[in-house]
Each structure stands twice: as structure tokens, then as C-alpha cells.
Protein backbone atom coordinates (compact mmCIF):
# COMPACT_ATOMS: atom_id res chain seq x y z
CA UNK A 1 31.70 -61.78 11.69
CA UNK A 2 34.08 -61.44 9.19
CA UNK A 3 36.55 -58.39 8.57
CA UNK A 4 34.20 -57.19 5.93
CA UNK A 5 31.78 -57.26 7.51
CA UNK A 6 32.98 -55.14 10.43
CA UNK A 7 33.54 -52.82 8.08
CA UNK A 8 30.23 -52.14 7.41
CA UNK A 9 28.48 -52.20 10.49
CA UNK A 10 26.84 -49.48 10.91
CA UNK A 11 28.35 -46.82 13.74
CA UNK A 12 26.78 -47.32 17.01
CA UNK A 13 24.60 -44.58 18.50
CA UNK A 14 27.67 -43.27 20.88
CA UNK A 15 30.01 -42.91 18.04
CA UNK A 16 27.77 -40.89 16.45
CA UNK A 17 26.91 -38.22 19.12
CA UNK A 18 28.80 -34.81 18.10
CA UNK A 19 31.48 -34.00 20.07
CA UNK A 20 30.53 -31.01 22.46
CA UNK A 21 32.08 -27.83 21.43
CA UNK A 22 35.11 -25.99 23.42
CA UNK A 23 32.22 -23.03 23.84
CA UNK A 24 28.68 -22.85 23.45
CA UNK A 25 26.93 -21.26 20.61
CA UNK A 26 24.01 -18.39 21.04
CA UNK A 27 20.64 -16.74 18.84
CA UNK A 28 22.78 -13.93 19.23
CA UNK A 29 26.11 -15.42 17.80
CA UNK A 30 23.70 -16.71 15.05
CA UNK A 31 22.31 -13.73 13.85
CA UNK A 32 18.98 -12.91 15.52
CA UNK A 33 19.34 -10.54 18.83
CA UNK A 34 16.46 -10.72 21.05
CA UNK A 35 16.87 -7.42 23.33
CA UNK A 36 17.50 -5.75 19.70
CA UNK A 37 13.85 -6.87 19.49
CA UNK A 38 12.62 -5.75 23.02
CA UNK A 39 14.47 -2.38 22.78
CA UNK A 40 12.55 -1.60 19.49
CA UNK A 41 8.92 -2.59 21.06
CA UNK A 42 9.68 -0.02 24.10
CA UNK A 43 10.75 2.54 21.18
CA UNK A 44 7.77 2.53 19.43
CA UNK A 45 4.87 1.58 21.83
CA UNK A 46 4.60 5.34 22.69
CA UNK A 47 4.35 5.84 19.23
CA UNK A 48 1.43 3.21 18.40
CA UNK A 49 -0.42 4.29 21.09
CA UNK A 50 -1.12 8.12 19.79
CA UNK A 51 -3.14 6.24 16.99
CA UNK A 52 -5.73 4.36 19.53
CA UNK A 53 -9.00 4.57 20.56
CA UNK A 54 -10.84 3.69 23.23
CA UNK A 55 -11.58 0.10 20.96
CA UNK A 56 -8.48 -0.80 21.30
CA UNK A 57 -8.68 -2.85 24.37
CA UNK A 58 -4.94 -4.41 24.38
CA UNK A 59 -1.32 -3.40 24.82
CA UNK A 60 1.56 -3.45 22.67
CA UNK A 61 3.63 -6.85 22.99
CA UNK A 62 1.06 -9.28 23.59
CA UNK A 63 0.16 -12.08 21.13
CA UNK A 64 -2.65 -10.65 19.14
CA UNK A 65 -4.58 -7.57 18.90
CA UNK A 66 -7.56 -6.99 20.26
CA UNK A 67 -10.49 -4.47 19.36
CA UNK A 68 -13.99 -4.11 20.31
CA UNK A 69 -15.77 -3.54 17.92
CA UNK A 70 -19.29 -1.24 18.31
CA UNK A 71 -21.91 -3.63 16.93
CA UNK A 72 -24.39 -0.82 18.32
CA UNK A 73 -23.66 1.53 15.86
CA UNK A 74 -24.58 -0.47 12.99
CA UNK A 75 -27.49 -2.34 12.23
CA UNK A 76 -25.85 -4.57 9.37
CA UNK A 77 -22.19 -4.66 9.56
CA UNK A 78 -19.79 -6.28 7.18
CA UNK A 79 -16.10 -6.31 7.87
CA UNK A 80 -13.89 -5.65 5.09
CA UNK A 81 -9.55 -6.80 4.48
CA UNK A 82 -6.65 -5.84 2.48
CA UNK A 83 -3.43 -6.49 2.55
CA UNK A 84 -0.43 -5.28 0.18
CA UNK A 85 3.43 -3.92 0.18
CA UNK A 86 5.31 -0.97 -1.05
CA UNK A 87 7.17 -2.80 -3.37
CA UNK A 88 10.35 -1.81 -5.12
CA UNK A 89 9.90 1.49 -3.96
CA UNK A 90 11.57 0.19 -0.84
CA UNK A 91 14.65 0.25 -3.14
CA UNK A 92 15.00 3.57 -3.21
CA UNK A 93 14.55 4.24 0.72
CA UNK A 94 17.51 1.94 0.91
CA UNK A 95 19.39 4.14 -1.34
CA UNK A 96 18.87 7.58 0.20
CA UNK A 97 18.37 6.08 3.68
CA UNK A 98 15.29 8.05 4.40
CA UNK A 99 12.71 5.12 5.93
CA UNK A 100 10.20 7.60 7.90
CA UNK A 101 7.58 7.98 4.47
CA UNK A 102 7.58 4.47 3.00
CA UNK A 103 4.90 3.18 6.06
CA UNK A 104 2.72 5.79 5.34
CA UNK A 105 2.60 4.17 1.48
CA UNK A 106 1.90 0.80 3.47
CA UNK A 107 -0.87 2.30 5.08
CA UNK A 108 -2.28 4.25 1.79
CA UNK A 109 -2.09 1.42 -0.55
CA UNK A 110 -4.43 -1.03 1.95
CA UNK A 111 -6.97 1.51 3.28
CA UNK A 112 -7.15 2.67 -0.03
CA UNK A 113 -7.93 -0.47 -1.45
CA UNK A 114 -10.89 -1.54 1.10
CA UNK A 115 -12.40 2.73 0.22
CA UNK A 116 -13.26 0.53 -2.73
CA UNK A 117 -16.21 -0.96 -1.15
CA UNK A 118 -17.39 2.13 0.93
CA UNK A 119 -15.31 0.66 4.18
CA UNK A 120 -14.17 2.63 6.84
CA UNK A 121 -10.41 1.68 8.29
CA UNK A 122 -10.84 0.15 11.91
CA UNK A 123 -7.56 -1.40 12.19
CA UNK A 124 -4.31 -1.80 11.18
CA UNK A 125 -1.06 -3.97 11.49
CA UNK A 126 2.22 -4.35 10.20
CA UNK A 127 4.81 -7.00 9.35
CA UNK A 128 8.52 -5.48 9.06
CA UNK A 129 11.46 -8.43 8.42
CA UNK A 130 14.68 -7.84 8.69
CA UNK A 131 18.54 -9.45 8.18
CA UNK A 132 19.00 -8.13 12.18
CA UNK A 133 16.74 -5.58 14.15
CA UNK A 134 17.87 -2.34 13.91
CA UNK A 135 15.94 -0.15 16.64
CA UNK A 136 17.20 3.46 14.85
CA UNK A 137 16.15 2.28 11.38
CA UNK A 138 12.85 0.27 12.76
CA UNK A 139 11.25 2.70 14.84
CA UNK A 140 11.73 5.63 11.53
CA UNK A 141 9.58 2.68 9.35
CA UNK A 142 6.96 2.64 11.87
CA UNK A 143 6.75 6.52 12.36
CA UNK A 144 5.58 6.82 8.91
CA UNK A 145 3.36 3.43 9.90
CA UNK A 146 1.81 5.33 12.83
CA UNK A 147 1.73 8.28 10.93
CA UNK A 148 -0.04 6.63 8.27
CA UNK A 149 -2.35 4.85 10.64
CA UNK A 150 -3.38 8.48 12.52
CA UNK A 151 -4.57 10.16 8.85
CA UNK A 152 -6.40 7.24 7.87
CA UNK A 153 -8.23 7.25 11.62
CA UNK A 154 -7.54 3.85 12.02
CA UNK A 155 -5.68 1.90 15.02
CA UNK A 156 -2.51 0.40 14.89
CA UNK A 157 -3.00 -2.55 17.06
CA UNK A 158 0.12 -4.91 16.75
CA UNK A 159 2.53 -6.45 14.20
CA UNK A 160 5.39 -8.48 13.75
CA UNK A 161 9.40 -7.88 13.29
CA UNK A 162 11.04 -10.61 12.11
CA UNK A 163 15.20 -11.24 12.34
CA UNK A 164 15.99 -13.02 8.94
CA UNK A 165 19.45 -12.75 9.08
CA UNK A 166 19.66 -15.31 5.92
CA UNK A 167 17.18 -13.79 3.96
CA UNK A 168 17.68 -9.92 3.12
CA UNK A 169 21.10 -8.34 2.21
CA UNK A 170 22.66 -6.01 5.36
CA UNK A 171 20.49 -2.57 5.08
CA UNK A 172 17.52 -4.26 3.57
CA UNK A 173 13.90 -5.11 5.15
CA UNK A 174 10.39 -5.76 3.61
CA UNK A 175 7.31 -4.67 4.71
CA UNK A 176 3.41 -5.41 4.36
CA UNK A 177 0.31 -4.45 6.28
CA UNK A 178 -3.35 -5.47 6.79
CA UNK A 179 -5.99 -3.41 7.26
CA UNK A 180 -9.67 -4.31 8.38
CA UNK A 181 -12.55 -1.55 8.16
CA UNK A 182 -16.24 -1.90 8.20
CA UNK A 183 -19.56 -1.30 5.89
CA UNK A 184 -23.05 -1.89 6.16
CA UNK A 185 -23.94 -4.03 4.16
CA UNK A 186 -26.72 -2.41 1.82
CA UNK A 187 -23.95 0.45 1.43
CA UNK A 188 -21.19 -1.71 -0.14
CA UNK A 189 -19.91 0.26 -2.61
CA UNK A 190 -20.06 -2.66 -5.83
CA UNK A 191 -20.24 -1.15 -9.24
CA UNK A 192 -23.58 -2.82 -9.83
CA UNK A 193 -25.91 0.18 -9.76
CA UNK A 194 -23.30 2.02 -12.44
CA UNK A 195 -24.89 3.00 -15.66
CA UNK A 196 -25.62 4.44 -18.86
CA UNK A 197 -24.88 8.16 -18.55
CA UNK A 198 -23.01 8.25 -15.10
CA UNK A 199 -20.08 10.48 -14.44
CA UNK A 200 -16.63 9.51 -13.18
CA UNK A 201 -14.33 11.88 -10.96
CA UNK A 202 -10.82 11.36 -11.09
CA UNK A 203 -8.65 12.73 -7.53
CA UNK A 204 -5.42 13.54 -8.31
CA UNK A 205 -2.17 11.79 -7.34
CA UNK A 206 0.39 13.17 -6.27
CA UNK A 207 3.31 11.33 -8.88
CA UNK A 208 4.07 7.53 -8.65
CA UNK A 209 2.36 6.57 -5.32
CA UNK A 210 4.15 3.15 -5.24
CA UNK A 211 3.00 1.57 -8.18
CA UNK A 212 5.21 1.12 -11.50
CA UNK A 213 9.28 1.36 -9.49
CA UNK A 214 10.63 -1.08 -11.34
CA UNK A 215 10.19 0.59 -14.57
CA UNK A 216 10.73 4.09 -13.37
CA UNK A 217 14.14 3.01 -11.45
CA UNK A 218 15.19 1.29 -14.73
CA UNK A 219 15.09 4.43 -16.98
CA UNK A 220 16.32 6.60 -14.32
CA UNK A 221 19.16 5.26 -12.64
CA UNK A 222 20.52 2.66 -15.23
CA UNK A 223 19.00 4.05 -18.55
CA UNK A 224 20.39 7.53 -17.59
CA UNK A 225 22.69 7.13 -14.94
CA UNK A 226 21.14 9.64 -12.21
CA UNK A 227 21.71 9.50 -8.74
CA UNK A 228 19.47 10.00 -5.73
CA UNK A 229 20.89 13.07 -5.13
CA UNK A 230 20.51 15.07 -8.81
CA UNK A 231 18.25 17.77 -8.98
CA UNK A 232 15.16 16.41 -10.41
CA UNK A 233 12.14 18.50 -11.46
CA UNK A 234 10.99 20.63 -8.78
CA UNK A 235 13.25 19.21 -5.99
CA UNK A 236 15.34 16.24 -5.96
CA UNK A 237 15.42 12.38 -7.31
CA UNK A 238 15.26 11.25 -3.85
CA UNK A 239 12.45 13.61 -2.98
CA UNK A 240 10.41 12.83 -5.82
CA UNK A 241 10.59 9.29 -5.79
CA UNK A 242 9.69 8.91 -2.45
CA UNK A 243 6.70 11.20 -2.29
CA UNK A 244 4.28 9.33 0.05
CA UNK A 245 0.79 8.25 -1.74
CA UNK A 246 -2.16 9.79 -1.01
CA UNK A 247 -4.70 8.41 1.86
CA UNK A 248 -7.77 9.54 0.46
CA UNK A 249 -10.21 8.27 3.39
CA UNK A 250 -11.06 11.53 4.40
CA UNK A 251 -12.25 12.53 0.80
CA UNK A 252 -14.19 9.61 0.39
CA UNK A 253 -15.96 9.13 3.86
CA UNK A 254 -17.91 13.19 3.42
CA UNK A 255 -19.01 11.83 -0.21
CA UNK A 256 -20.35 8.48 1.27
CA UNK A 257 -22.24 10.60 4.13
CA UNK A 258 -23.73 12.80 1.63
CA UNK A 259 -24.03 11.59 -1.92
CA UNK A 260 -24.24 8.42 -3.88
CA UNK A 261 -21.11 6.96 -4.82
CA UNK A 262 -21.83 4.15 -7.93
CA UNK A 263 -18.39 3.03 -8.28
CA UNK A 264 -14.59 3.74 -6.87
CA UNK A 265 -11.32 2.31 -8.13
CA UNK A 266 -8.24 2.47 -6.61
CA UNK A 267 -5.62 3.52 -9.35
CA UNK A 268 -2.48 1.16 -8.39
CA UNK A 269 -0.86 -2.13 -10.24
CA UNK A 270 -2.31 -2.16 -13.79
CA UNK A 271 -2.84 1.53 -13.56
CA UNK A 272 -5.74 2.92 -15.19
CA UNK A 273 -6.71 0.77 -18.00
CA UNK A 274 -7.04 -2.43 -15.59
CA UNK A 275 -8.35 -0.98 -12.39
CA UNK A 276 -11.38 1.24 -13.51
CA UNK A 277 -12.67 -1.84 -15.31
CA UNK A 278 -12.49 -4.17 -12.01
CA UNK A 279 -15.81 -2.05 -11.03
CA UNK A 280 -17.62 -1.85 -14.15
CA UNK A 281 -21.17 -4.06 -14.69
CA UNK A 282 -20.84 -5.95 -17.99
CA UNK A 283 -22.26 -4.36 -20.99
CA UNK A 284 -20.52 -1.03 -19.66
CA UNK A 285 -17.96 1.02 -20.70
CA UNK A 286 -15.43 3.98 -19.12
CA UNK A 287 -14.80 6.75 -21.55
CA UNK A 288 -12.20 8.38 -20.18
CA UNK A 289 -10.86 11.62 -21.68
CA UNK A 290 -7.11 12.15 -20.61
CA UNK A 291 -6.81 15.81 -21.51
CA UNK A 292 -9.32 16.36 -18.36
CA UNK A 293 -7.03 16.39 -16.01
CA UNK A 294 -3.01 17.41 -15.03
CA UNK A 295 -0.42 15.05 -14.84
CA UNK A 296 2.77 15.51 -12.83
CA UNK A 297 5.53 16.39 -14.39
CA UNK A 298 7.05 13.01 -13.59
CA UNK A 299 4.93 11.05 -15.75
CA UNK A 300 5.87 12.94 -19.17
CA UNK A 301 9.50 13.10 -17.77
CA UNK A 302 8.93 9.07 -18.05
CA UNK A 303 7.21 9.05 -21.20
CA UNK A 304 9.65 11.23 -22.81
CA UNK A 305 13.19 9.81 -21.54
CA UNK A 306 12.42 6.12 -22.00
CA UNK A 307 9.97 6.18 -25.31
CA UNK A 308 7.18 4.79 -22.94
CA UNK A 309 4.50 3.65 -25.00
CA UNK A 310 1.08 5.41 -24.26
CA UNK A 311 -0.68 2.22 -24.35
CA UNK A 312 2.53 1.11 -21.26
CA UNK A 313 2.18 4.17 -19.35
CA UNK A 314 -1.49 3.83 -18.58
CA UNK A 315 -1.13 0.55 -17.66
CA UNK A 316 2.06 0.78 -15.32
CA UNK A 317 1.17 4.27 -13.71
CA UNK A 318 -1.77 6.41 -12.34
CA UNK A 319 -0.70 9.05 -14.80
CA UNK A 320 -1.81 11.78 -12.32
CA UNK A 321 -5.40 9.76 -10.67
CA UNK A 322 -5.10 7.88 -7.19
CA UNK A 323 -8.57 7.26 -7.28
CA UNK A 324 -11.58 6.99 -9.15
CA UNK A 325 -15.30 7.73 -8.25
CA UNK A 326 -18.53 6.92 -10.41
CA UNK A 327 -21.46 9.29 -9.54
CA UNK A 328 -24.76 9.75 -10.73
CA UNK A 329 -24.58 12.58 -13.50
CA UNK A 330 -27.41 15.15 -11.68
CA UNK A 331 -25.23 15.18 -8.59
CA UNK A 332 -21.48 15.45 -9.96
CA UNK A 333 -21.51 19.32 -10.05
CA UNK A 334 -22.07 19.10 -5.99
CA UNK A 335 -20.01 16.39 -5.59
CA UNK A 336 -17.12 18.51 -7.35
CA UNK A 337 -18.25 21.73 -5.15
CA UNK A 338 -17.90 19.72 -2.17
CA UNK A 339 -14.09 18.41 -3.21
CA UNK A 340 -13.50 21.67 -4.28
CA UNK A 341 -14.38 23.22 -1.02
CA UNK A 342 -12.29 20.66 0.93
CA UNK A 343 -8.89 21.74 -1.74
CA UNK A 344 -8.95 18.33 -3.05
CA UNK A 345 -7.27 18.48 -6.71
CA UNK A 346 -10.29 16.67 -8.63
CA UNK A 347 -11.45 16.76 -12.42
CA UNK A 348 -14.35 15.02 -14.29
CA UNK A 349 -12.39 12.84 -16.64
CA UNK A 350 -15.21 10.46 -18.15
CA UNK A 351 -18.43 9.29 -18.60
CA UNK A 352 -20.71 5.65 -18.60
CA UNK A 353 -21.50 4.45 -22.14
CA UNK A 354 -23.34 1.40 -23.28
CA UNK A 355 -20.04 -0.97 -24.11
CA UNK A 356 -19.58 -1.03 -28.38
CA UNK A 357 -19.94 -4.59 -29.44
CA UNK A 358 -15.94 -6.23 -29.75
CA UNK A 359 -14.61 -3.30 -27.66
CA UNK A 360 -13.32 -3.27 -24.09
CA UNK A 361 -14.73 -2.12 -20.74
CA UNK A 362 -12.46 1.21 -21.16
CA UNK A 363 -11.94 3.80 -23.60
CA UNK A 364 -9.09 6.39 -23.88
CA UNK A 365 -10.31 9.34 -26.03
């Protein structure tokens, strides 16, 4: 073999082996800290446990979740699942560094969703990821979890905090949840008895919810350079900003024992004009009269500042309505004497009308 060819011979397996290191690295040393991880599950498994029930038949820190569910108590029982976020609003709970209100959004904006189909919350978990656990700033995100959790009645059975120290900026986390509740099945809540003539029900928000950030952060903090601290309407930036959204399973669980509930929508991405329509039958059409019910202040505040188009506004936001219920017309004045009773801020903002040929599912009048 020729000097050339020496040359390119390829290295043998021991020259190739990396030479050992003076000292030996850790996950630690790397970025993720395991007894960060073990200290934050003894922090908060007092707290999860104040939202179970006797169907909750497993601890907190095993590998799954595990609830029995009471078959007994229904004769046809379909399970029902959401999952979703908060969104940019976790922006702003990194700027203020208030993180105990923005689980009890996670909560709201799943078990509000699955309300949607007449389903009652069983069940709840939570995935939190962070650059490096953070036991002070982890268990405040899952006090407004469990709190969440306890005012929809549901469990909060397990979840998952991941150490990502590549993947968020120092401060930062995300967080998402799943929910899983329960119907029988000839009381699924589908839109397809809604018709001709029904009423719809708006319940009041109570300001952004989580829905539409991105926008609202753009005209207030770079448009016209506020901070978190400035007064701001009634109160602060900070405070109204992150107002937790309404859980509205209480509401809806005395007008599924006692009325007939056609239709609900859940007022979040898309905002009214694209989430009242998801539960329409075709041929149908929402008429929905905004001057029916009262907006918070934020919402014109919006409008106003950033020359929001209408049109824009009633797609990004509530505009005032977390939820929407369709009703049969003959029992809407009860059904509004029954909110009423229970101090639930509630207007009749619409009605059902056969859908105009070469118009949409929803009209704003």
C-alpha cells in the first residue's frame, strides 16, 4: 500500500473513540434538574388532591391517571374531549409576573368547549413546559389549574412538566390541558333540532377571555406605548388583561336539568361571526341584534384606539358573549328567570330565521 493510499484509509475504530473528559458531565449541568421536578410534584399534590373525588382511584406521580367511571348512573353514556391553550395571553403573565389566573383560562377554554355538546367535565389534566422547573413559579400555574379544575367540578388527575431548556426563553413556559366529560347520548347537545323561530341567549363575558391577544397587545403596548402597570379603565392594564374567563358549567348544567337547550356555542377564536354558525342546521340563519346586550368597556376601548373594523372585532373577540344558548321560543322567558335568579349577566340577543338565499348562516342587525 502505497503512501496515498495510507492516506486515505479510513481511521480505525480506536482512533476514533472520544477522548474521555477531565470530569464528567450531568442532566443537571445540561439544563434539566430532576429534584427541581420532584420538589414541584410534593408542592402541588396537596393542591390536586382538594379537586378529587372518590373516582379518582390513583395518586399523584404515577404514569397515568386513573378514574372510575360510574357506568351505573347512565344508561347510554358517551364520553366527550377537548383540548386547547391560553395562547398569547401567556405573554402578558410573563410581563407582570402574576401566573396564579392563567390555569384557570386553561381550564375555562376546554370545559367550555365540550358544554357545547351538553357534557359534563369528569376529568382534567395539564401539560406545563418549561426552559428549567421552577417550583415557586410552577406550583402558582397550577393553583389557578386546581382552582380552575374545583369550579368546573371536575378532577385533576395528572399531567406533565416538561424541562426544555432549548426551547423557551428564561421566564417563559407554555401550557395546554385536556378535559374529558360525559353525555348520554340522546342528550347530545347538536344543533340539529334548531329552528325556524327559536331564541338565542347570549351570557356575558367578562372582557377578552383569552381569545384575540395578539391583536389587543399590538394596539396597546406597541401602537400606544402602555405599560402593564398604567391605569387602565376601571383598574389596571395588568388587571384587565388578565381577567380569568368565565367557566360557565354551572350555568349550563341547571338549564340542561330543566329545559331544552337546541344549540350552545362557545364564543372563542373566530369570535362571534364563526362560532355561532359551527351549530347551526343548514338552511338556518342567526339574527343577532348587537344593541341587546353590554359590552365591556374594553372592547370599544379597542375599537376606538386602533380603528378596528366592526366586521374585525366580531370576528377576533366575544365583544361581551362567552357563550351562546339556542332555546325553544315558549320557554326563553323561564330560561332567562332562571339565569336571572342565579345573577348570571344574560340578554336575548337573536332569533332563528329561515337562511335568505346567497346570505350567510349569521346576521348582524
Amino acid at each position: 500500500m502505497g503512501a496515498q493510499d495510507e492516506q486515505n484509509k479510513p481511521p480505525s475504530a480506536a482512533s476514533s473513540k472520544p477522548k474521555p473528559r477531565k470530569r464528567t458531565r450531568t442532566y443537571k449541568e445540561a439544563g434539566v434538574d430532576i429534584e427541581a421536578g420532584s420538589e414541584l410534584v410534593r408542592r402541588i399534590t396537596p393542591l390536586v388532591k382538594e379537586t378529587f373525588t372518590s373516582r379518582v382511584i390513583t395518586d399523584i406521580g404515577g404514569f397515568s391517571g386513573l378514574y372510575s367511571f360510574d357506568v351505573a348512573k347512565y344508561e347510554n353514556p358517551i364520553l366527550v374531549s377537548s383540548t386547547d391553550g391560553v395562547g398569547s395571553k401567556l405573554k402578558l403573565a410573563f410581563l407582570t409576573g402574576r401566573h396564579d389566573t392563567v390555569g384557570i383560562d386553561l381550564v375555562a377554554m376546554c370545559v367550555n368547549d365540550i358544554l357545547a355538546q351538553g357534557a359534563k367535565p369528569l376529568f382534567f389534566l395539564d401539560y406545563l413546559a418549561m426552559p428549567q422547573v421552577d417550583p415557586d413559579l410552577a406550583e402558582q400555574i397550577i393553583t389557578g389549574v386546581v382552582s380552575g379544575c374545583k369550579e368546573a367540578g371536575c378532577s385533576l388527575i395528572g399531567g406533565e412538566t416538561a424541562e426544555l431548556p432549548e426551547f423557551y426563553a428564561p421566564g417563559e413556559y407554555d401550557l395546554a390541558g385536556f378535559v374529558v366529560g360525559v353525555v348520554e347520548r340522546d342528550k347530545i347537545i347538536d344543533g340539529s333540532e334548531i329552528g325556524v323561530g327559536d331564541k338565542i341567549i347570549g351570557l356575558a363575558s367578562n372582557g377578552l377571555h383569552s381569545n384575540g391577544y395578539t391583536l389587543a397587545r399590538r394596539l396597546i403596548f406597541d401602537d400606544l406605548g402602555m405599560d402593564v402597570t398604567d391605569p387602565f379603565l376601571s383598574s389596571t392594564v395588568a388587571d384587565e388583561l388578565l381577567r380569568p374567563t368565565r367557566i360557565y358549567v354551572h350555568q349550563l348544567n341547571v338549564l340542561l336539568r330543566d329545559f331544552n337547550v337546541l344549540g350552545v356555542a362557545h364564543i372563542t377564536g373566530g369570535g362571534i361571526l364563526d362560532n355561532v354558525p359551527r351549530v347551526l342546521p343548514k338552511g338556518t340563519q342567526a339574527v343577532i341584534h348587537k344593541e341587546t346586550w353590554e359590552r365591556p368597556e374594553i372592547f370599544m376601548f379597542l375599537q376606538q384606539a386602533g380603528g378596528v373594523a366592526e366586521a374585525e372585532m366580531y370576528r377576533t373577540f366575544n365583544m361581551g358573549l362567552g357563550l351562546v344558548v339556542i332555546v325553544r321560543s315558549e320557554q326563553c322567558e323561564e330560561i332567562m328567570d332562571r339565569l336571572n335568579g342565579m345573577n348570571e349577566p344574560v340578554s336575548v340577543i337573536g332569533e332563528i330565521r329561515e337562511r335568505p338565499k346567497g346570505q350567510g348562516p349569521i346576521a348582524l342587525v
